[in-house]
N, C-alpha and C. Protein backbone atom coordinates (compact mmCIF):
# COMPACT_ATOMS: atom_id res chain seq x y z
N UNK A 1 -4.04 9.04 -14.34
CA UNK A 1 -3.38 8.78 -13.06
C UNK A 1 -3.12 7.29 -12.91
N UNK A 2 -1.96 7.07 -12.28
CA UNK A 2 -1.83 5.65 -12.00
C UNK A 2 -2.35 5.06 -10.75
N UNK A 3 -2.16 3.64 -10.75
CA UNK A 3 -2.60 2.93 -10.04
C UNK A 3 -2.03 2.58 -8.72
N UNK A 4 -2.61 2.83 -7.24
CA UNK A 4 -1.15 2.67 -6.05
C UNK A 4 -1.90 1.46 -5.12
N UNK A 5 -1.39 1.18 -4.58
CA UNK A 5 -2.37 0.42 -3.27
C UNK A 5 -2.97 1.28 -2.25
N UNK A 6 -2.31 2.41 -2.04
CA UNK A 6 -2.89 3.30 -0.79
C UNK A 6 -4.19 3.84 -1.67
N UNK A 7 -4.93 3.70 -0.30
CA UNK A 7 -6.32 4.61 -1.04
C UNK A 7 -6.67 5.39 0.83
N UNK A 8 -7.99 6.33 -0.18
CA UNK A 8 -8.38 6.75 1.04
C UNK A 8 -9.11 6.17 2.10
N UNK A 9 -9.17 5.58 3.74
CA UNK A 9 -9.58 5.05 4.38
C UNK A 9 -11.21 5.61 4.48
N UNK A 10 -12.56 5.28 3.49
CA UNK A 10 -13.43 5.14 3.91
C UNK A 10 -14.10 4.57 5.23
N UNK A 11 -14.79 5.05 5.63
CA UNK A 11 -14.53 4.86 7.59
C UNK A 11 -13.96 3.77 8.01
N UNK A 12 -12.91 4.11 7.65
CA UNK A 12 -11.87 3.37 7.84
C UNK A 12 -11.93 1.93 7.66
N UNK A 13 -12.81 1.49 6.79
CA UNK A 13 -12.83 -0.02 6.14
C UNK A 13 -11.81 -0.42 4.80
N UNK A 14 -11.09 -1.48 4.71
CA UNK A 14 -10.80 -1.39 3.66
C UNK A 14 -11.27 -1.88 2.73
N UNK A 15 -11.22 -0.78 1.03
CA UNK A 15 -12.52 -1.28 0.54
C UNK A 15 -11.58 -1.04 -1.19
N UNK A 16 -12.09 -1.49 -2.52
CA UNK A 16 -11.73 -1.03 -3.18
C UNK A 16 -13.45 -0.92 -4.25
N UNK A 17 -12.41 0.47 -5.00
CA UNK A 17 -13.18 0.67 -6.28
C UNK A 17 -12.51 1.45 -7.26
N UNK A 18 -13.27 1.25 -8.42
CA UNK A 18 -12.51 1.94 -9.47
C UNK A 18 -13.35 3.48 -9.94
N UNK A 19 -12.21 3.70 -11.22
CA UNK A 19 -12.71 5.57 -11.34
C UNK A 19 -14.12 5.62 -11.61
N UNK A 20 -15.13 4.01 -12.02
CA UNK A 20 -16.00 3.96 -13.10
C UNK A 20 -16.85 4.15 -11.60
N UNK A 21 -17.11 3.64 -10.50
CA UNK A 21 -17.90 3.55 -9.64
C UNK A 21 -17.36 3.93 -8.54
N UNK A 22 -16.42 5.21 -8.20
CA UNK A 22 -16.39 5.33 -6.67
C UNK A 22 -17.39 6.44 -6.43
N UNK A 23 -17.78 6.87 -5.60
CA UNK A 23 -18.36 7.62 -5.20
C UNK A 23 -18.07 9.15 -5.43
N UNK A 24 -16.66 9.30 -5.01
CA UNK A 24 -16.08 10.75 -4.95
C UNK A 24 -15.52 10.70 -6.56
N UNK A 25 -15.19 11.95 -6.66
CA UNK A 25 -15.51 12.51 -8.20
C UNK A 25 -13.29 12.32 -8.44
N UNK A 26 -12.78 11.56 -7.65
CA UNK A 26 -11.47 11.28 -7.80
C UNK A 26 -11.26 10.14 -8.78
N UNK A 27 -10.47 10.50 -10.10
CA UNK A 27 -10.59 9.25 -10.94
C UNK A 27 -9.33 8.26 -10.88
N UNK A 28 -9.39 7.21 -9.78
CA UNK A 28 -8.24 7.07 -9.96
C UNK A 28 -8.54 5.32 -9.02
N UNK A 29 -8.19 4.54 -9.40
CA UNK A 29 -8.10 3.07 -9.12
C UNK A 29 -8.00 3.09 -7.32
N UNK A 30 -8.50 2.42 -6.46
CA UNK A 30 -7.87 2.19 -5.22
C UNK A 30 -8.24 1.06 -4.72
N UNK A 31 -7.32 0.14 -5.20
CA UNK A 31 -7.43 -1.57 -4.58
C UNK A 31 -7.64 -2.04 -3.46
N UNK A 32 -7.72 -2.96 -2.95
CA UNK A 32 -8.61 -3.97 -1.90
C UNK A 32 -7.82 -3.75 -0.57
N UNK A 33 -6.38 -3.32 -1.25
CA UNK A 33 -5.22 -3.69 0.23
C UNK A 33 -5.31 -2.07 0.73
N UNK A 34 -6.06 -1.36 0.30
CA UNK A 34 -5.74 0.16 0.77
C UNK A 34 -6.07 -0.02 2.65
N UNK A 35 -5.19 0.98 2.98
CA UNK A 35 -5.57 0.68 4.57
C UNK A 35 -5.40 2.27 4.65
N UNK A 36 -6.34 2.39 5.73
CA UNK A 36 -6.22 4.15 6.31
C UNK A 36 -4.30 4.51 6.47
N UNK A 37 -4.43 5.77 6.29
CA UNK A 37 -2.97 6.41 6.33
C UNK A 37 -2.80 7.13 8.11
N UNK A 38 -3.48 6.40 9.06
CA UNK A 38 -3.50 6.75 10.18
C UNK A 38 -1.99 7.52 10.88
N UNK A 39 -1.30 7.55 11.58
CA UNK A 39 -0.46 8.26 12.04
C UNK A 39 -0.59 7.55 13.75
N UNK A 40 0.66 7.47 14.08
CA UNK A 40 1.06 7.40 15.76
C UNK A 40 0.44 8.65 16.35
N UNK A 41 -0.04 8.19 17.70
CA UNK A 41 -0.81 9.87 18.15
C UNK A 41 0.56 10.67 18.65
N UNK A 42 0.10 11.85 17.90
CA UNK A 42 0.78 13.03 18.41
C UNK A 42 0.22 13.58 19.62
N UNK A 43 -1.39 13.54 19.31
CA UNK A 43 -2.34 13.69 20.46
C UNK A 43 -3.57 13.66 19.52
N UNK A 44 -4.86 13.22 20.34
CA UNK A 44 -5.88 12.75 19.82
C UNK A 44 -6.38 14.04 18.68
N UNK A 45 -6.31 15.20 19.26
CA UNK A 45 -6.84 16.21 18.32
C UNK A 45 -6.26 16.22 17.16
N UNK A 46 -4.96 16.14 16.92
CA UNK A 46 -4.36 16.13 15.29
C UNK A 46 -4.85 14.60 14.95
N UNK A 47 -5.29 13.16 15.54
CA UNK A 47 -5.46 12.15 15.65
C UNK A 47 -6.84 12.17 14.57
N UNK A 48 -7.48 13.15 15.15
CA UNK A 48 -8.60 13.20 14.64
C UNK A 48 -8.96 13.90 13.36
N UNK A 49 -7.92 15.14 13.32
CA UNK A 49 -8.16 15.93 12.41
C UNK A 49 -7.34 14.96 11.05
N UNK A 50 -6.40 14.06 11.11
CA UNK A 50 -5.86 13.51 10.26
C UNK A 50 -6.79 12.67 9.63
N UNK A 51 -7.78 11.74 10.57
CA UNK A 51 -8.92 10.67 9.92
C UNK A 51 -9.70 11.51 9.56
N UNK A 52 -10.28 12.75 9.50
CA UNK A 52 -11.27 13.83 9.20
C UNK A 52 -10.46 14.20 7.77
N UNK A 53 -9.59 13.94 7.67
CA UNK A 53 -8.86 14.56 6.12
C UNK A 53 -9.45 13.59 5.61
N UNK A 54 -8.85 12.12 5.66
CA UNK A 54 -8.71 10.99 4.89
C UNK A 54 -10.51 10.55 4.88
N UNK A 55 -11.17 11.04 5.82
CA UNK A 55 -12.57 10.64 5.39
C UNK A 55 -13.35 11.73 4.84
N UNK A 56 -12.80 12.82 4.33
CA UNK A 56 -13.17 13.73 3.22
C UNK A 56 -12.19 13.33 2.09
N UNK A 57 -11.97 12.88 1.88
CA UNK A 57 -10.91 12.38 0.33
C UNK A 57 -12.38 12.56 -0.59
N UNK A 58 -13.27 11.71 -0.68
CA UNK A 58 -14.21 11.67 -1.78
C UNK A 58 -14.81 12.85 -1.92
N UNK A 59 -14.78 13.47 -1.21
CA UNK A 59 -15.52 14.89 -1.45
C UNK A 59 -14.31 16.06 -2.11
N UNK A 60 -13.10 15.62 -2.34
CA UNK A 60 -11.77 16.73 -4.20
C UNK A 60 -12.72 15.93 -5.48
N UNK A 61 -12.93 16.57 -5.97
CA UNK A 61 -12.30 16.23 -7.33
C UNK A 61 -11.62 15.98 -7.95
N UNK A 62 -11.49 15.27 -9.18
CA UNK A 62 -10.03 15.13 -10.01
C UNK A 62 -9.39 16.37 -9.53
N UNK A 63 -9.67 17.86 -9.97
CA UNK A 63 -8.81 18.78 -10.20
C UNK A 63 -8.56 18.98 -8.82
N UNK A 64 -9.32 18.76 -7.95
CA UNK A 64 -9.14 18.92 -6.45
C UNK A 64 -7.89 18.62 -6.00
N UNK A 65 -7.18 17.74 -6.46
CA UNK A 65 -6.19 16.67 -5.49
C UNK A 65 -5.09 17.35 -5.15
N UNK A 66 -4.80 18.35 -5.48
CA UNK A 66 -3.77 19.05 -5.07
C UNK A 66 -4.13 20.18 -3.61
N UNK A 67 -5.71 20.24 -3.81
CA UNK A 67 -6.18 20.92 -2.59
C UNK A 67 -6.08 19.68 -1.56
N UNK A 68 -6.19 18.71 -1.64
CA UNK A 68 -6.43 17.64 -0.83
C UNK A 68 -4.53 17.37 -0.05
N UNK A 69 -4.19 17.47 -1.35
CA UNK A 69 -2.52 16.95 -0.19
C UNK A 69 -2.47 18.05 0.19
N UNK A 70 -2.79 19.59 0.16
CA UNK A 70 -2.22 20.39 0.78
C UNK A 70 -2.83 20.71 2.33
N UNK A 71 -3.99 19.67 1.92
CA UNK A 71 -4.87 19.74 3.85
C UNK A 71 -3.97 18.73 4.52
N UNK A 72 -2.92 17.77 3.79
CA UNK A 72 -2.01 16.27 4.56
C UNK A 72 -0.89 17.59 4.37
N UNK A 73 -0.46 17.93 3.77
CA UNK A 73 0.63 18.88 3.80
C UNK A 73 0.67 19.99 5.45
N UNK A 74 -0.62 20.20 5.57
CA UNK A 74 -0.92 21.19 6.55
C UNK A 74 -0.98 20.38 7.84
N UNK A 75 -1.18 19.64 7.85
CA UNK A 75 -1.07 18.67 9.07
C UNK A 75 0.23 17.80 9.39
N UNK A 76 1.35 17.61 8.12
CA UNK A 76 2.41 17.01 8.14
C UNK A 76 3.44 18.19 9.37
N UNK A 77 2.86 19.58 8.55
CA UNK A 77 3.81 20.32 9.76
C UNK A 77 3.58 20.65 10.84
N UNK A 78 3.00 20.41 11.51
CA UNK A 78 2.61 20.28 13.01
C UNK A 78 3.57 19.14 13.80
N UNK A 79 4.06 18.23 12.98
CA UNK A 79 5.09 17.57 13.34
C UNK A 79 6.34 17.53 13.38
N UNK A 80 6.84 16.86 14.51
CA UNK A 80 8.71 17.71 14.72
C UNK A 80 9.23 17.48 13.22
N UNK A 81 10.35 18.25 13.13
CA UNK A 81 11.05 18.18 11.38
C UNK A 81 11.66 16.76 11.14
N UNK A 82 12.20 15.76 11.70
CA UNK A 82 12.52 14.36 12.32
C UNK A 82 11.76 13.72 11.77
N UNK A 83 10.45 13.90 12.44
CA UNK A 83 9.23 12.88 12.40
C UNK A 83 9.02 11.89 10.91
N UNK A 84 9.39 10.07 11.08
CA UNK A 84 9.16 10.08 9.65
C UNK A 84 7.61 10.15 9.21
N UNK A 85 6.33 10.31 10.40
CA UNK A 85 5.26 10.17 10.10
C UNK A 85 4.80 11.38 8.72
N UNK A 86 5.57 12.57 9.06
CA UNK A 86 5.37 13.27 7.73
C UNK A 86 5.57 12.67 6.50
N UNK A 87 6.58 12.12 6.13
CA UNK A 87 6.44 12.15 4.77
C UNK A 87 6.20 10.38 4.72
N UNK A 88 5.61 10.09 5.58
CA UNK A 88 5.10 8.77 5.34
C UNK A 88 3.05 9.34 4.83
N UNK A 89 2.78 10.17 5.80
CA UNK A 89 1.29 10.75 4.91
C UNK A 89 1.63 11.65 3.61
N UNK A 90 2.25 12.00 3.60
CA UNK A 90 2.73 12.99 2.37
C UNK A 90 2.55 11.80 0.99
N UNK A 91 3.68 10.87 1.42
CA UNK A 91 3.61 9.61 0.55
C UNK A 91 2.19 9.04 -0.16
N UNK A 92 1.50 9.00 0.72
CA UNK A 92 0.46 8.54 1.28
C UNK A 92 -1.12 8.97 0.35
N UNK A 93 -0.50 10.67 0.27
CA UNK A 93 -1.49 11.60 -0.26
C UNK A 93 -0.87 11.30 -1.50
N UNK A 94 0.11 11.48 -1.82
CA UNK A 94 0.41 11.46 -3.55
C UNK A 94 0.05 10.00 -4.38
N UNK A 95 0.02 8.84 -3.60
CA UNK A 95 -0.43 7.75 -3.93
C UNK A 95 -1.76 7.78 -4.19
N UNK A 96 -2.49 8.31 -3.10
CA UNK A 96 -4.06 8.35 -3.31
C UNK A 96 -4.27 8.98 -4.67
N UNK A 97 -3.85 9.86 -4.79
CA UNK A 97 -4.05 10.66 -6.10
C UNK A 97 -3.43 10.46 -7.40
N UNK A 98 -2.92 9.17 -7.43
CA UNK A 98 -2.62 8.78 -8.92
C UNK A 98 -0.67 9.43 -8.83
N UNK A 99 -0.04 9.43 -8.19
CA UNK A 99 1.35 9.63 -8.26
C UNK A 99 2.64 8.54 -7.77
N UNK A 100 2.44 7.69 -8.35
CA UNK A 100 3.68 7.02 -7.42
C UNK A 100 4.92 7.56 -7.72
N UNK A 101 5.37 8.34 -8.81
CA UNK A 101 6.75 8.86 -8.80
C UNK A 101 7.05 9.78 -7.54
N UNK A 102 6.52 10.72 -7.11
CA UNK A 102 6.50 11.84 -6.34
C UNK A 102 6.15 11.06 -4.75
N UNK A 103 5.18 9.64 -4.95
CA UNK A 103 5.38 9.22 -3.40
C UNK A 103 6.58 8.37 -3.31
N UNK A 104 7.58 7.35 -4.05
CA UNK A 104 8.57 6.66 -3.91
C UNK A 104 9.22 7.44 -3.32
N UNK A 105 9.68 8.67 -3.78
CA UNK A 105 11.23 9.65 -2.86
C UNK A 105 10.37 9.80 -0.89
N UNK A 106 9.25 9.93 -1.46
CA UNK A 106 8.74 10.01 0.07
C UNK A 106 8.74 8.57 1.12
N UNK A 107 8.18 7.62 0.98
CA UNK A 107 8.19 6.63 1.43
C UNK A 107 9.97 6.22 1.54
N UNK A 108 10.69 6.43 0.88
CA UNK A 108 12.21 6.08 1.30
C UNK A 108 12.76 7.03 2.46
N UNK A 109 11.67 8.16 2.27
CA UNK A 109 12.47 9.16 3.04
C UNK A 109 12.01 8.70 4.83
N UNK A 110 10.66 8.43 4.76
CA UNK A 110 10.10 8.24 6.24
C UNK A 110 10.48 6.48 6.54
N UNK A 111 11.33 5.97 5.35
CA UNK A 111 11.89 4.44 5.99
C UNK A 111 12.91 4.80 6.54
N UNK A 112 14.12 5.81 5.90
CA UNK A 112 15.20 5.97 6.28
C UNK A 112 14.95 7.14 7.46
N UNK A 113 14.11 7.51 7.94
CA UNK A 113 14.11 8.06 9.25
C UNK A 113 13.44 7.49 10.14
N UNK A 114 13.35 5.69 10.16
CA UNK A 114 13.36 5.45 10.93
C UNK A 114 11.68 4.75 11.17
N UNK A 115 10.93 4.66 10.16
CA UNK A 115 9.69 3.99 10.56
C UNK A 115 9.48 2.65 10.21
N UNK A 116 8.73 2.31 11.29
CA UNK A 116 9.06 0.92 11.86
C UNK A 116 7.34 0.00 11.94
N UNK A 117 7.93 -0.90 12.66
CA UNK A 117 6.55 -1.64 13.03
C UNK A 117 5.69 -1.49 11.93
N UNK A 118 4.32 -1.39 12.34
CA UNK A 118 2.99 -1.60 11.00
C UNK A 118 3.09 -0.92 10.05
N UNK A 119 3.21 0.56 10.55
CA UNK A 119 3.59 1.39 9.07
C UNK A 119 4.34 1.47 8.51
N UNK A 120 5.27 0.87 9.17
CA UNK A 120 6.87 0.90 8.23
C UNK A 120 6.55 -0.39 7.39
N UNK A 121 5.61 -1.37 7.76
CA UNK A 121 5.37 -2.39 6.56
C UNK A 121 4.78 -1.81 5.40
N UNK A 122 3.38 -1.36 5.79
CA UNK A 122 2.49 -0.19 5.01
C UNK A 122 3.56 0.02 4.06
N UNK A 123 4.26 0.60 4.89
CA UNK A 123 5.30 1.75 3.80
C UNK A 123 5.77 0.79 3.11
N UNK A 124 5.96 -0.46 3.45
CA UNK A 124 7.41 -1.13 2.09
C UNK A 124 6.42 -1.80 1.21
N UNK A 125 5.40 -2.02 1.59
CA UNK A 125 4.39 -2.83 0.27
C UNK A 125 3.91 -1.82 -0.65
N UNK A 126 3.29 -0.42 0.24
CA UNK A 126 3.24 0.53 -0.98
C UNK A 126 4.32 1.11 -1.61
N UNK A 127 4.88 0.88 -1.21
CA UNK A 127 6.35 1.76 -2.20
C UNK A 127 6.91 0.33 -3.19
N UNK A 128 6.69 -0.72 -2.93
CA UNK A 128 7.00 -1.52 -3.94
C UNK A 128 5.70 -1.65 -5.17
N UNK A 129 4.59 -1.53 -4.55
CA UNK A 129 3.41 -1.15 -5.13
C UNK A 129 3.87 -0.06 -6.50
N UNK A 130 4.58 1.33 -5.71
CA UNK A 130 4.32 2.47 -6.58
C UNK A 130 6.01 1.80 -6.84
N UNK A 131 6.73 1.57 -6.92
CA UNK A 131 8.06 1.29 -7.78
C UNK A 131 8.23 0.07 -9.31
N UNK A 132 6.75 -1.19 -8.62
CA UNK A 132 6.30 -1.74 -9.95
C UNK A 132 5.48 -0.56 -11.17
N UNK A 133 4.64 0.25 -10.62
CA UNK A 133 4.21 1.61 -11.21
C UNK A 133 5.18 1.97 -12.42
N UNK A 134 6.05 2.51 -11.59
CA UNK A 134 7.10 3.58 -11.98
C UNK A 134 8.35 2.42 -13.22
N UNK A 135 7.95 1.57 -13.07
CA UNK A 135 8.70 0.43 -14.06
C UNK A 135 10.24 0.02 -12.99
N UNK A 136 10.00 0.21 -12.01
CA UNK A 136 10.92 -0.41 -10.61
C UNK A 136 10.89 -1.67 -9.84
N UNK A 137 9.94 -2.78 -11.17
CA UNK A 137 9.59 -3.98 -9.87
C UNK A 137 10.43 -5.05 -9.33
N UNK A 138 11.87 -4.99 -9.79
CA UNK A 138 13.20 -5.67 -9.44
C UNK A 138 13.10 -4.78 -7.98
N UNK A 139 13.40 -3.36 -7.91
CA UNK A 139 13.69 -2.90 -6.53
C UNK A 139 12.59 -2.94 -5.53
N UNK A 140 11.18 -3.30 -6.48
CA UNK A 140 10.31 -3.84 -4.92
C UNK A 140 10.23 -5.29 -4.73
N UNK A 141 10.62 -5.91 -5.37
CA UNK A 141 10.71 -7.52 -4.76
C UNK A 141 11.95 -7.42 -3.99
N UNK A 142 12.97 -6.92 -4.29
CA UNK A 142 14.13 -6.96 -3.08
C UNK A 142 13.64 -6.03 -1.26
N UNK A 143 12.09 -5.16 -2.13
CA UNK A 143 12.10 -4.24 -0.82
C UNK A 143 11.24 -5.44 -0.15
N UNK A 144 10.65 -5.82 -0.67
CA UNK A 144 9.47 -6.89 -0.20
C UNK A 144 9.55 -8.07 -0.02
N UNK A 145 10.87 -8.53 -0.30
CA UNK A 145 10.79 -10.44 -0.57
C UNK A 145 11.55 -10.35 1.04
N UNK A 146 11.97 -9.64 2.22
CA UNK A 146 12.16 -9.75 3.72
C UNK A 146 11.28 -10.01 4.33
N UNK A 147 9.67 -9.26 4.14
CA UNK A 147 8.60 -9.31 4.78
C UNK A 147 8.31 -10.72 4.65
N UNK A 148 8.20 -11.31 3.69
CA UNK A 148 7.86 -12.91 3.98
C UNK A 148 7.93 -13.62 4.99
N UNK A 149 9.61 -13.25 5.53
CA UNK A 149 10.08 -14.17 6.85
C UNK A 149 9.45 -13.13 8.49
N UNK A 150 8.70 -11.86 8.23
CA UNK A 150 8.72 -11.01 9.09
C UNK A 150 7.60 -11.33 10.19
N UNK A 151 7.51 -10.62 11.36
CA UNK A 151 6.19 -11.34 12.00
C UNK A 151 5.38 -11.12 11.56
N UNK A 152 3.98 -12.00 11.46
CA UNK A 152 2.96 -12.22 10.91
C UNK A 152 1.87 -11.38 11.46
N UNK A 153 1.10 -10.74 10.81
CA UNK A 153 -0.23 -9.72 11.09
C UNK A 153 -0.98 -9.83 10.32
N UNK A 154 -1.74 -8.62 10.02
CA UNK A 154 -2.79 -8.41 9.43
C UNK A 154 -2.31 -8.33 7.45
N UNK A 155 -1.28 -8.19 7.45
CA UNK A 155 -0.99 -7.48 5.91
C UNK A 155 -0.19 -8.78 5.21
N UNK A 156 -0.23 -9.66 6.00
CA UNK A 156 0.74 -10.58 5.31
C UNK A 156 -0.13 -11.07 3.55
N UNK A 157 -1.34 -11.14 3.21
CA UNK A 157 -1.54 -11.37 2.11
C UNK A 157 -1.28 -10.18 1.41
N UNK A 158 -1.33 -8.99 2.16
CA UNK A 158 -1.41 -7.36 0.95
C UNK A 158 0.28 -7.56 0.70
N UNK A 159 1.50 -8.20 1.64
CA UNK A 159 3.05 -8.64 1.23
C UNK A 159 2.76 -9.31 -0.07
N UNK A 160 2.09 -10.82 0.28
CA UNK A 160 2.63 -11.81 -0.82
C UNK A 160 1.57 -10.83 -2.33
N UNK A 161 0.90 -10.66 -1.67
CA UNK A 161 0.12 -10.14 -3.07
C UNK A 161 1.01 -9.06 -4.63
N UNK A 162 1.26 -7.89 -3.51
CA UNK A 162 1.61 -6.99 -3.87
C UNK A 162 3.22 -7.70 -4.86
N UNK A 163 3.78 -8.81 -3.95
CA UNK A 163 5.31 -9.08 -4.22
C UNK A 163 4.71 -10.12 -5.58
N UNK A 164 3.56 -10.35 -5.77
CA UNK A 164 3.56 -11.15 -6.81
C UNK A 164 2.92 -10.69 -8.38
N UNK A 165 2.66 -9.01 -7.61
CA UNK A 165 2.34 -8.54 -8.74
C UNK A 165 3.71 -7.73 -9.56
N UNK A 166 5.18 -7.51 -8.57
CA UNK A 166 6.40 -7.39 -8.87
C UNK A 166 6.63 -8.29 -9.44
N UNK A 167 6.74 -9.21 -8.99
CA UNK A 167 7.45 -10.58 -9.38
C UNK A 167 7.11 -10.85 -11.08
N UNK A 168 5.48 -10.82 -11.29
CA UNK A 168 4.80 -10.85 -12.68
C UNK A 168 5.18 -9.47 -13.80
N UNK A 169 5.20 -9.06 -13.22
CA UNK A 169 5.93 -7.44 -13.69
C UNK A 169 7.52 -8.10 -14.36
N UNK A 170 8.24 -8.82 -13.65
CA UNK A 170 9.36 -9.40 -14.54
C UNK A 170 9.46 -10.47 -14.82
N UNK A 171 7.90 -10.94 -15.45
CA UNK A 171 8.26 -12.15 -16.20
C UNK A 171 8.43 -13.48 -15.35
N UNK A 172 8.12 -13.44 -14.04
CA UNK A 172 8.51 -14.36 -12.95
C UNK A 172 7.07 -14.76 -12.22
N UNK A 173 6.30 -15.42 -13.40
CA UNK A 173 4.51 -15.57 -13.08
C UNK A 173 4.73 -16.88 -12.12
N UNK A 174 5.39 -17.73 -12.42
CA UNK A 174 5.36 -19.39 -11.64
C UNK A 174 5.61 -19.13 -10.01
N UNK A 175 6.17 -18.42 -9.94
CA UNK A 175 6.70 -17.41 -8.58
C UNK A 175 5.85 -16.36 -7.66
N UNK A 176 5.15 -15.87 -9.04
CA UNK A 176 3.86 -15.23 -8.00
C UNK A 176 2.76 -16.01 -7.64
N UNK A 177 2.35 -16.67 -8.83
CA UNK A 177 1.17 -17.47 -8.91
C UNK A 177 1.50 -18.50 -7.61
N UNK A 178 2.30 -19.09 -6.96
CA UNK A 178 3.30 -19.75 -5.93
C UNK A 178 2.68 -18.84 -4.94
N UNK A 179 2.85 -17.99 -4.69
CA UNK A 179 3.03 -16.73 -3.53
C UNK A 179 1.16 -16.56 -3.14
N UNK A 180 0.53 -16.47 -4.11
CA UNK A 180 -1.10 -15.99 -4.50
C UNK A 180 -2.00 -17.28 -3.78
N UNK A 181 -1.11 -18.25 -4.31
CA UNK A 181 -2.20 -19.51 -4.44
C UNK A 181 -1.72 -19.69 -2.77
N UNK A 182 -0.12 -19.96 -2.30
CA UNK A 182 0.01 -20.02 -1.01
C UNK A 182 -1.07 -19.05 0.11
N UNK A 183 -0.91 -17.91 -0.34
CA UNK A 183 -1.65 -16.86 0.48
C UNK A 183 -3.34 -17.30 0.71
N UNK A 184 -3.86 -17.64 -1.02
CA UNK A 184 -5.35 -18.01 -0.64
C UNK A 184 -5.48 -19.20 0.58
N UNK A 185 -4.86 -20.50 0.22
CA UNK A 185 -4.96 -21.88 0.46
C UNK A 185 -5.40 -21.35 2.10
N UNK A 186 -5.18 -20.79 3.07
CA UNK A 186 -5.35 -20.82 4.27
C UNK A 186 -7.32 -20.67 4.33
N UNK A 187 -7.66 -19.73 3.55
CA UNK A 187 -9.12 -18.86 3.86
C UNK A 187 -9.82 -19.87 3.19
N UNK A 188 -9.80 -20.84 2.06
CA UNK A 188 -10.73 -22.06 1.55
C UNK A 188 -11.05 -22.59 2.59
N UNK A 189 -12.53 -22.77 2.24
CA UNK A 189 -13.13 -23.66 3.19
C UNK A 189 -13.26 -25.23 2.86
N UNK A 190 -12.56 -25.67 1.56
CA UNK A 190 -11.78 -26.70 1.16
C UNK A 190 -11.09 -26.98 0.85
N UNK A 191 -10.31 -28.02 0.46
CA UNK A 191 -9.32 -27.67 -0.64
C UNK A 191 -7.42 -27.10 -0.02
N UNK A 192 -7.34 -26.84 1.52
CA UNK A 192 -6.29 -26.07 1.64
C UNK A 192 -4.93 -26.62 1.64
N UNK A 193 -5.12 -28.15 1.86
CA UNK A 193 -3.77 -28.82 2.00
C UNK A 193 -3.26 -29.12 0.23
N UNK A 194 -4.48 -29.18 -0.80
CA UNK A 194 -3.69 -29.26 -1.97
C UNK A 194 -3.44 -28.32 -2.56
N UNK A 195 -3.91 -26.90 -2.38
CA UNK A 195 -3.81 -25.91 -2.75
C UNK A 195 -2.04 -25.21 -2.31
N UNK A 196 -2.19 -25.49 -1.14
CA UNK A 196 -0.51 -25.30 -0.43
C UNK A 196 0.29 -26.26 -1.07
N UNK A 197 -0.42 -27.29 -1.38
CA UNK A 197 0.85 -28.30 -2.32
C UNK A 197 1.01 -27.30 -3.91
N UNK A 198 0.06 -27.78 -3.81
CA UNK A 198 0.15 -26.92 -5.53
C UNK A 198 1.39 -25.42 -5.66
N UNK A 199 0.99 -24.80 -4.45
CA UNK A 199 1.68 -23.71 -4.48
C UNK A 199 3.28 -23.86 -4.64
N UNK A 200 3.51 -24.79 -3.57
CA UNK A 200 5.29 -25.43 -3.14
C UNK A 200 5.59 -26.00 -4.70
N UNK A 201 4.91 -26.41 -5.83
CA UNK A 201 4.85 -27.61 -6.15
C UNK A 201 5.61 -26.63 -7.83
N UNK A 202 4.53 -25.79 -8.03
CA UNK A 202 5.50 -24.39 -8.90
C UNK A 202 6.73 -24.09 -8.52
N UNK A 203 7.02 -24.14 -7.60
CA UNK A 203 8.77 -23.75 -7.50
C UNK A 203 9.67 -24.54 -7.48
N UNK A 204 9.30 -26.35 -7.87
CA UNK A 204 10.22 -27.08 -7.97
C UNK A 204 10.73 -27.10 -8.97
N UNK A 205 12.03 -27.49 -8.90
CA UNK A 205 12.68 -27.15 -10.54
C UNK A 205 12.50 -28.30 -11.26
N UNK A 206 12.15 -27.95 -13.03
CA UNK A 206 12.32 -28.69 -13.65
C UNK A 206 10.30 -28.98 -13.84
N UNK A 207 9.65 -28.29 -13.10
CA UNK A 207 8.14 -28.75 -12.99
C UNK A 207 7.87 -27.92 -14.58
């Protein structure tokens, strides 16, 4: 199985581990930027029953995972046919489980109907995530190199991160390493004004 950024929201912290040490018997990579696959309330009871999926994830198995999207499958339809929150968890579930081919058509599908704000970011870092995967990382630096200028939150390092593991994907390391080193320089507790130089300092031409 391949590698996605979405993972399952362990109570809801974000956390990563690999197939060698997670807990649940799922073998499959889930990095640092994973964030719960939460949903807009429909109403608190599906609210709940959705984080009750995603905090049983560790308890499928490898062979499980197809029982597992079909409990996000079962909860996707409870929602109007419109809704892009469906196939933004749908997405969501196939990522967790080692698929980015089968979540890319999804994640385009719940952008182009319309999802917006936090998860619609969610959505464009993991789908550039699973499109570097899929050998697509030209079409996620174009999905991802907007968010840069976008308002600033919580995900802005899981942006530059993710866009610099595209970016390295084509050969364009001076550019990520730029993007990486910018992103750290803020959280040093020394060091931040040369570190931000350093960063600017890779993209001058001719360096």
């Amino acid at each position: 199985m391949s590698s996605s950024l979405q993972g399952p929201p362990g109570g809801y912290g974000s956390h990563a581990r690999s197939a060698q040490n997670a807990r649940g018997a799922l073998k499959i990579p889930l990095p640092v930027f994973a964030h719960p696959c939460e949903s807009d309330a429909v109403n608190q009871d599906w609210e709940d029953r959705v984080a009750g999926a995603w905090a049983s994830f560790d308890d499928y198995a490898e062979e499980g995972a197809a029982d597992f999207r079909a409990v996000i499958d079962t909860l996707v339809a409870e929602l109007p046919d419109d809704s892009p929150l469906g196939p933004f968890e749908q997405a969501c579930a196939w990522d967790s489980t080692g698929h980015s081919d089968n979540a890319v058509p999804l994640y385009r599908e719940a952008l182009a109907r319309g999802l917006t704000g936090y998860k619609g970011r969610r959505a464009k870092i993991q789908m550039s995530s699973s499109l570097r995967n899929i050998g697509l990382a030209e079409e996620g630096v174009k999905l991802l190199t907007p968010e840069l200028d976008a308002p600033s939150d919580e995900l802005d390092d899981a942006v530059r991160a993710t866009l610099a593991l595209c970016l390295s994907s084509l050969g364009r390391d001076r550019e990520g390493l730029s993007l990486v080193l910018g992103a750290l320089a803020p959280h040093l507790p020394r060091y931040q004004r040369s570190m931000a130089n350093y960063a600017r300092e890779l993209l001058e031409p001719g360096d």
